[in-house]
N, C-alpha and C. Protein backbone atom coordinates (compact mmCIF):
# COMPACT_ATOMS: atom_id res chain seq x y z
N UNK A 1 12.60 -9.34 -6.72
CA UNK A 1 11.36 -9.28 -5.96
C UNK A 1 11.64 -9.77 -4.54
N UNK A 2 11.65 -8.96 -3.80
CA UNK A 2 12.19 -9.36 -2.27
C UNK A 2 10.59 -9.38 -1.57
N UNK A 3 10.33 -8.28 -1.62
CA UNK A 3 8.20 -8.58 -0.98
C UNK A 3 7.70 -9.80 -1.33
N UNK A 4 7.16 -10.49 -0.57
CA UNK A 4 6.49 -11.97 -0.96
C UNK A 4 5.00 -11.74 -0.68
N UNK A 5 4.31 -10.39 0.48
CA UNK A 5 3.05 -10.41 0.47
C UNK A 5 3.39 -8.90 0.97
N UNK A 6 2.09 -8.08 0.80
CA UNK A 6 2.10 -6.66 1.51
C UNK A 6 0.31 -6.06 1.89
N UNK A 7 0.86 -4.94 2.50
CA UNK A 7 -0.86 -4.66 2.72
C UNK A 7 -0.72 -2.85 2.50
N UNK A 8 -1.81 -2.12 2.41
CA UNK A 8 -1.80 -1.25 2.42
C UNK A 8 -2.94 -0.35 3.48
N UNK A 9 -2.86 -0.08 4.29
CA UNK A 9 -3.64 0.68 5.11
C UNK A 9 -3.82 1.78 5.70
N UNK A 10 -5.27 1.83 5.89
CA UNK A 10 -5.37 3.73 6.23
C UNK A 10 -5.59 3.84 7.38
N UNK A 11 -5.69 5.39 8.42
CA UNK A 11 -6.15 5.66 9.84
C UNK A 11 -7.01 6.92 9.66
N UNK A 12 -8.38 6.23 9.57
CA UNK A 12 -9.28 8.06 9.25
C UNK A 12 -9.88 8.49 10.97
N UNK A 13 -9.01 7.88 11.92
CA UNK A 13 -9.08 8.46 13.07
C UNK A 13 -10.09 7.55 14.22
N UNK A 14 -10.42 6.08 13.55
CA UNK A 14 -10.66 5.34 14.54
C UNK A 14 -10.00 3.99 14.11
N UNK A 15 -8.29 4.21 14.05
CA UNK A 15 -8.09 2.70 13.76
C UNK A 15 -7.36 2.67 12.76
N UNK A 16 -6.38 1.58 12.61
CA UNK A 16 -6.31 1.24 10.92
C UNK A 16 -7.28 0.41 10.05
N UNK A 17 -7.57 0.65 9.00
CA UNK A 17 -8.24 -0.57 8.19
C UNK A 17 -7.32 -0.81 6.74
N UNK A 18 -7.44 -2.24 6.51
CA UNK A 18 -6.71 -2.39 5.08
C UNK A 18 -7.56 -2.18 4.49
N UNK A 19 -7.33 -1.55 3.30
CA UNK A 19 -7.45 -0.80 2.24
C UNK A 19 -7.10 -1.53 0.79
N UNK A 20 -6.03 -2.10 0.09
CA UNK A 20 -5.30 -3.09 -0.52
C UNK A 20 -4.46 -4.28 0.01
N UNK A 21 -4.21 -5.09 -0.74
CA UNK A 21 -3.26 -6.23 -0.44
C UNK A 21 -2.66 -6.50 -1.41
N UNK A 22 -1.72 -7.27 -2.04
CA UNK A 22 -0.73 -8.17 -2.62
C UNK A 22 0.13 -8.79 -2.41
N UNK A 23 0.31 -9.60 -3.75
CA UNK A 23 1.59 -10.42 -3.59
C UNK A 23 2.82 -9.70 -3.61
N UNK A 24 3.30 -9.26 -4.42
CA UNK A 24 4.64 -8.77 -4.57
C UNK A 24 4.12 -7.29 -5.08
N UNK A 25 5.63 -6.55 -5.08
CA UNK A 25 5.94 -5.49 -5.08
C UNK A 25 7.25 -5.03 -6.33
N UNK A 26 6.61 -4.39 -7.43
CA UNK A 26 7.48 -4.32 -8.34
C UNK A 26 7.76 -2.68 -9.04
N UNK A 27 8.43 -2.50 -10.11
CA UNK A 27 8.45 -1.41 -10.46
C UNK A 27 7.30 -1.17 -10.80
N UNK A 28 6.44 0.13 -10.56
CA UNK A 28 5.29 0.90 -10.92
C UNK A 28 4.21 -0.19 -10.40
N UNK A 29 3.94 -0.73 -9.46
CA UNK A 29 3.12 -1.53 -8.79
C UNK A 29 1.79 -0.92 -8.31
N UNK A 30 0.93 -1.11 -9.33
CA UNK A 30 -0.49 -0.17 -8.59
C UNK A 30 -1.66 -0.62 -7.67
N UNK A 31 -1.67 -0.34 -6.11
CA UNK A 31 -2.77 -0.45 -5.75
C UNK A 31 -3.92 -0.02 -5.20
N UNK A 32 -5.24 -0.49 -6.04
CA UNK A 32 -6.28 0.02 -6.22
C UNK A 32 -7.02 0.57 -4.95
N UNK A 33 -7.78 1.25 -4.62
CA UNK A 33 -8.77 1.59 -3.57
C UNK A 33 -9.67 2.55 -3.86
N UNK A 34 -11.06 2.33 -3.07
CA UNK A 34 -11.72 3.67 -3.35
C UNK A 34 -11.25 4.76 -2.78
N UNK A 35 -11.43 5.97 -3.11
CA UNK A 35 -11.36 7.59 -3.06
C UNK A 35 -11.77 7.72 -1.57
N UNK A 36 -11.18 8.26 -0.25
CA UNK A 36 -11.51 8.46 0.85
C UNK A 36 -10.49 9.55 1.89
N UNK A 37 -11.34 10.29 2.53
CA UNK A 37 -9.73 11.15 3.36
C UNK A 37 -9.21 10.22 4.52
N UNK A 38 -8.33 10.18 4.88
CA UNK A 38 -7.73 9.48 5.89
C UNK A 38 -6.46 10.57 6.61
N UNK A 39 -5.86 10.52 7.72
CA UNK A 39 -5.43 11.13 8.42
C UNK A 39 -3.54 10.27 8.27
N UNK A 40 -3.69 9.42 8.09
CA UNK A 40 -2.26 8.41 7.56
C UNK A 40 -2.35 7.21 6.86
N UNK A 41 -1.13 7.18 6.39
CA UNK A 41 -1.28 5.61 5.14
C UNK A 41 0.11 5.31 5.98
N UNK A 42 -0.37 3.55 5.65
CA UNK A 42 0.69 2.40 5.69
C UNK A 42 1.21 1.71 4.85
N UNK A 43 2.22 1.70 4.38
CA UNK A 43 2.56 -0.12 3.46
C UNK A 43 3.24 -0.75 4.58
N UNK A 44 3.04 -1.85 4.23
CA UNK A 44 3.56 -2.80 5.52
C UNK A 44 4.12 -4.33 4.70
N UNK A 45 5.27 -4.20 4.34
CA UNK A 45 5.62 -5.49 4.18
C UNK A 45 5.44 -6.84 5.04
N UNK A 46 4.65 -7.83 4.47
CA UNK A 46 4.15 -8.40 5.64
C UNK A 46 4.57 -9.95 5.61
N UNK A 47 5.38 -10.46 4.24
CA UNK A 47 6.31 -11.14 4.18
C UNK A 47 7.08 -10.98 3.16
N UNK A 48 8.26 -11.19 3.16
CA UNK A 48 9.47 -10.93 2.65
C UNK A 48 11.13 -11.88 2.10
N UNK A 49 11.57 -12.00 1.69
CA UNK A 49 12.90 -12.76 1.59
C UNK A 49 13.95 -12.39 2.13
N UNK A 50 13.58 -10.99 2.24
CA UNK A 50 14.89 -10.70 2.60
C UNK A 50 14.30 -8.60 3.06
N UNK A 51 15.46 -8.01 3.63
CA UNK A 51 14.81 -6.89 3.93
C UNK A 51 14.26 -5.83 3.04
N UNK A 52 12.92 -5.60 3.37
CA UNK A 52 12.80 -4.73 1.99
C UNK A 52 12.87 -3.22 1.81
N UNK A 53 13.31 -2.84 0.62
CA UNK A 53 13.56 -1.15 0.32
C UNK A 53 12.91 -0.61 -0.18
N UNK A 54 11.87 -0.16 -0.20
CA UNK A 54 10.85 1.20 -0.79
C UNK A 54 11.62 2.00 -1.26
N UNK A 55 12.04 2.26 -2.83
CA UNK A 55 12.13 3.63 -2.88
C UNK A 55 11.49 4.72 -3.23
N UNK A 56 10.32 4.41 -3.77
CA UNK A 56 9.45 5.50 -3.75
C UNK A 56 8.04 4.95 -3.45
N UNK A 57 7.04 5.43 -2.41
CA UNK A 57 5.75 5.56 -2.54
C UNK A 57 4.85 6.73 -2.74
N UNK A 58 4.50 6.46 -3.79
CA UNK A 58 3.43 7.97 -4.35
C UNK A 58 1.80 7.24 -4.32
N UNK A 59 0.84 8.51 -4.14
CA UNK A 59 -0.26 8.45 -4.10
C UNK A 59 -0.91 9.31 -5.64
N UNK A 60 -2.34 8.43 -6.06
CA UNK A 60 -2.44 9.32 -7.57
C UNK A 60 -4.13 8.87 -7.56
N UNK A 61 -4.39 10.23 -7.59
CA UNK A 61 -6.27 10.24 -7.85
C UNK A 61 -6.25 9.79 -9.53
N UNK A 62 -7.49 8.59 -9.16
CA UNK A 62 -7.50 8.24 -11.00
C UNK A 62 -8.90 9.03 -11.33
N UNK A 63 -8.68 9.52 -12.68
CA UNK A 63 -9.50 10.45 -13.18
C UNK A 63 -11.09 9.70 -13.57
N UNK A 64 -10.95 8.24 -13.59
CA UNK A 64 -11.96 7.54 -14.06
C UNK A 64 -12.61 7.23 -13.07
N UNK A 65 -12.46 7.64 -11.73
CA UNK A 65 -12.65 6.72 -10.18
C UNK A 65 -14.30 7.75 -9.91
C-alpha cells in the first residue's frame, strides 16, 4: 500500500469538484459517487510513501444506483 490518502474528481465544465476520497488504494478499490456527466475525471494521489503506480483505472455504472 504505497497511497496513504487520495481524491477523486470531476470537471463538468466549470471547475473541478471532488467527487470521492480515501485512505488507501488497493486491489479492486471501489469509489462510490452519484451518477453524473462530466467532461474529465481525476485520481490524484494526495499522499503517499513512496511514488505511486496506477495500473488500472476503470469506471462502472452500478445497476442498483
Amino acid at each position: 500500500q504505497v497511497v496513504e490518502r487520495f481524491e477523486v474528481s470531476a470537471d463538468a465544465g466549470s471547475g473541478w469538484e471532488a467527487l470521492a476520497s480515501g485512505t488507501t488504494v488497493g486491489y479492486c478499490r471501489l469509489a462510490r459517487f452519484p451518477e453524473r456527466v462530466v467532461r474529465r475525471l481525476r485520481v490524484r494521489a494526495e499522499s503517499s510513501l513512496g511514488a505511486p503506480a496506477l495500473a488500472r483505472v476503470s469506471l462502472h455504472r452500478d445497476a442498483d444506483a
